[in-house]
Protein backbone atom coordinates (compact mmCIF):
# COMPACT_ATOMS: atom_id res chain seq x y z
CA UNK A 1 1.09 6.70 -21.53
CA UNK A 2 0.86 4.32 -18.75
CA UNK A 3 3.35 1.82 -17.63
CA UNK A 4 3.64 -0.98 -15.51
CA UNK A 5 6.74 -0.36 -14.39
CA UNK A 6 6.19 -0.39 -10.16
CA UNK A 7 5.82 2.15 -8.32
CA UNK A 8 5.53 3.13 -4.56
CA UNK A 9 4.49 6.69 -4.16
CA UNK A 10 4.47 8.72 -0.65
CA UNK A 11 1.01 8.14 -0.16
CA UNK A 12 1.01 4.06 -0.85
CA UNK A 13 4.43 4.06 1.80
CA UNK A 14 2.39 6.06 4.24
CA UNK A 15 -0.43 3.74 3.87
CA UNK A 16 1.82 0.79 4.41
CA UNK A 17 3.23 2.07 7.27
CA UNK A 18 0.20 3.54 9.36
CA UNK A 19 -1.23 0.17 8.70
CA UNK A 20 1.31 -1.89 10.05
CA UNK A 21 1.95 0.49 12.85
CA UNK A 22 -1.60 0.22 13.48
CA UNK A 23 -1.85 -3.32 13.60
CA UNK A 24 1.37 -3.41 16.33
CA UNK A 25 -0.83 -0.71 18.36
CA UNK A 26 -2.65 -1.86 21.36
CA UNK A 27 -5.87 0.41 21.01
CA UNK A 28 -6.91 3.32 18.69
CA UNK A 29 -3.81 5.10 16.96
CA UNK A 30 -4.39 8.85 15.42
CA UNK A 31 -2.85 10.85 12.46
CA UNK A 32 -0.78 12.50 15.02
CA UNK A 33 0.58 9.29 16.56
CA UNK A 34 1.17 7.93 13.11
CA UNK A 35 3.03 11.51 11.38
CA UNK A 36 5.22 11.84 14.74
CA UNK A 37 6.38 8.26 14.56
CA UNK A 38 7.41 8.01 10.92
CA UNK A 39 7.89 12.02 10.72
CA UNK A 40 5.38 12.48 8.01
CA UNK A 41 3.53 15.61 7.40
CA UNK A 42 0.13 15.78 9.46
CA UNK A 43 -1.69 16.79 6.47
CA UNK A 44 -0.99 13.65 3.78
CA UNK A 45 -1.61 11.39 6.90
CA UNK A 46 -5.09 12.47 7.48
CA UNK A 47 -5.73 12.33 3.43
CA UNK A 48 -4.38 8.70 3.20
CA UNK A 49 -6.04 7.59 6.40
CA UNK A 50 -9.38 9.04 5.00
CA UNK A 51 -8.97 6.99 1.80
CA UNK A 52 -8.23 3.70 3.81
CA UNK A 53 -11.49 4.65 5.81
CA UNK A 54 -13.25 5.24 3.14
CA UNK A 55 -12.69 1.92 1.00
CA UNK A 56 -12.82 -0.24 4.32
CA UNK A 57 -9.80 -0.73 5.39
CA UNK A 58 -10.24 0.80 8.87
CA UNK A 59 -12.68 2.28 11.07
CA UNK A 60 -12.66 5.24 13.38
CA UNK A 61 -13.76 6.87 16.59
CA UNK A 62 -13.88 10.70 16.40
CA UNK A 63 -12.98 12.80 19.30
CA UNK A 64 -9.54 13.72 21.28
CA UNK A 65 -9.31 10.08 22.27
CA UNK A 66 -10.37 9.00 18.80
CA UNK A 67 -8.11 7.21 15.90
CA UNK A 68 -7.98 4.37 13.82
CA UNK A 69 -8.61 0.91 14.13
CA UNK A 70 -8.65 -2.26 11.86
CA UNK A 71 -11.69 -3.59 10.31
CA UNK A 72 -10.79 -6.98 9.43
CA UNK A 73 -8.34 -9.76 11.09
CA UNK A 74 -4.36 -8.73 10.21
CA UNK A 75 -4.20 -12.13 8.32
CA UNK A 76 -6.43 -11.10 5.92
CA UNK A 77 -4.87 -7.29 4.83
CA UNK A 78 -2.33 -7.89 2.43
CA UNK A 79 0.62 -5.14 1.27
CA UNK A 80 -1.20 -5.27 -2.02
CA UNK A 81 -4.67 -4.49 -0.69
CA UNK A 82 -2.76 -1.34 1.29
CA UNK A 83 -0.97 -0.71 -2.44
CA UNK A 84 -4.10 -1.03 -4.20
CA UNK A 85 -6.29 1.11 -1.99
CA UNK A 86 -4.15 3.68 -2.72
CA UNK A 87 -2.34 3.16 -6.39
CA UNK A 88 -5.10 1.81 -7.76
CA UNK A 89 -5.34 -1.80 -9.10
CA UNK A 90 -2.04 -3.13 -10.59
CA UNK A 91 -2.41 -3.51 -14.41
CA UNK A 92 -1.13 -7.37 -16.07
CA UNK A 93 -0.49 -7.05 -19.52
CA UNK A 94 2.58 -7.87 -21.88
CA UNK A 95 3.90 -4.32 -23.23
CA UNK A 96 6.53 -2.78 -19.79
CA UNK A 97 5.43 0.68 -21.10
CA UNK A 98 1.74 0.08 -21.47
CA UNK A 99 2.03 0.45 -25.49
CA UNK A 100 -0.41 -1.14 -27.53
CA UNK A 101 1.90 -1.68 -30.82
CA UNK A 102 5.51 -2.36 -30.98
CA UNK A 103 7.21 -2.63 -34.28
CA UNK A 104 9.97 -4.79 -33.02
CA UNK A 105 9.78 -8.92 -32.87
CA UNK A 106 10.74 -8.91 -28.96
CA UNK A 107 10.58 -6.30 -26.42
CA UNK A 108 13.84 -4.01 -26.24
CA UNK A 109 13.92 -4.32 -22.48
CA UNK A 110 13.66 -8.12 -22.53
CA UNK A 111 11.60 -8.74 -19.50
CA UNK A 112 13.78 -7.13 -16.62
CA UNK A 113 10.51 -4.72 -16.40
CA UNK A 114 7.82 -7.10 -16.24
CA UNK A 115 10.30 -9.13 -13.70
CA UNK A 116 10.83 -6.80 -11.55
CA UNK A 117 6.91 -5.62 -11.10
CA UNK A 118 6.01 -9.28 -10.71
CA UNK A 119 8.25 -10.09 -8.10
CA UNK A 120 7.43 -6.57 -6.31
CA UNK A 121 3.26 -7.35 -6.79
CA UNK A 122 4.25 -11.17 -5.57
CA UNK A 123 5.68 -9.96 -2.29
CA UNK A 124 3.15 -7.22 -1.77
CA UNK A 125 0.52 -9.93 -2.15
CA UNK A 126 2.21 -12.49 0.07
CA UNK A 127 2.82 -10.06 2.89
CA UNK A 128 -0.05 -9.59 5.15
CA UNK A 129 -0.16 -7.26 8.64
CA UNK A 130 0.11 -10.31 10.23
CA UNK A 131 3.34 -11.29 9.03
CA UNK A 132 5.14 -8.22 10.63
CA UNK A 133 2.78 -9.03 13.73
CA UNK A 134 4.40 -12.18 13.65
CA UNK A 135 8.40 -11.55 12.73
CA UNK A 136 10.59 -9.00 14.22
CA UNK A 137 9.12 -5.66 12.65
């Protein structure tokens, strides 16, 4: 069963975060840099930074001076490009659990669910980098 009910895993919050730490860095910023300053393990750094590199998100320079960088303007990198590079596109339809049949005239939850993941998806989507560039992050 899948549900629509939001969700921000480890690896979307460490994507988040490197990326708006990266964005407030003045140069290249490594997996190192980015696990001491949020104290997040090393290992599911590297694996989220290699999934942001490899849909496009950011670039990098190998090497002991190597890290990260971003490939596009901050303007243009939402929360829910970050959120969707890693979760996986957010689903829109009716049912909060993801069923496909429902015996009952309205939905049991009313639409608290559906609520909820619309205003979380709405400020994802409204949020770019450059917003925390911009406000006191």
């Amino acid at each position: 069963m899948s549900n629509k009910i939001f969700n921000l895993s480890e690896a979307a919050s460490i994507a988040i975060h490197s990326m708006v730490f990266i964005a407030k860095s003045e140069g290249l910023t490594n997996v190192v840099k980015i696990s001491e300053e949020f104290k997040f393990s090393k290992h599911h750094v590297a694996k989220v930074m290699q999934r942001l590199n490899k849909v496009g998100m950011v670039g990098s320079n190998r090497g002991p001076s190597g890290g990260f960088y971003l490939i596009k303007e901050p303007k243009e990198i939402s929360l829910l490009d970050i959120y969707e590079a890693i979760e996986g596109r957010m689903p829109d339809y009716d049912c909060p659990m993801g069923y496909n049949y429902c015996p009952f005239k309205k939905c049991l939850l009313g639409t608290i669910i559906n609520d909820m993941t619309a205003q979380f998806k709405d400020y994802l989507e409204t949020k770019t980098l450059q917003y925390f560039l911009d406000n006191d992050y």
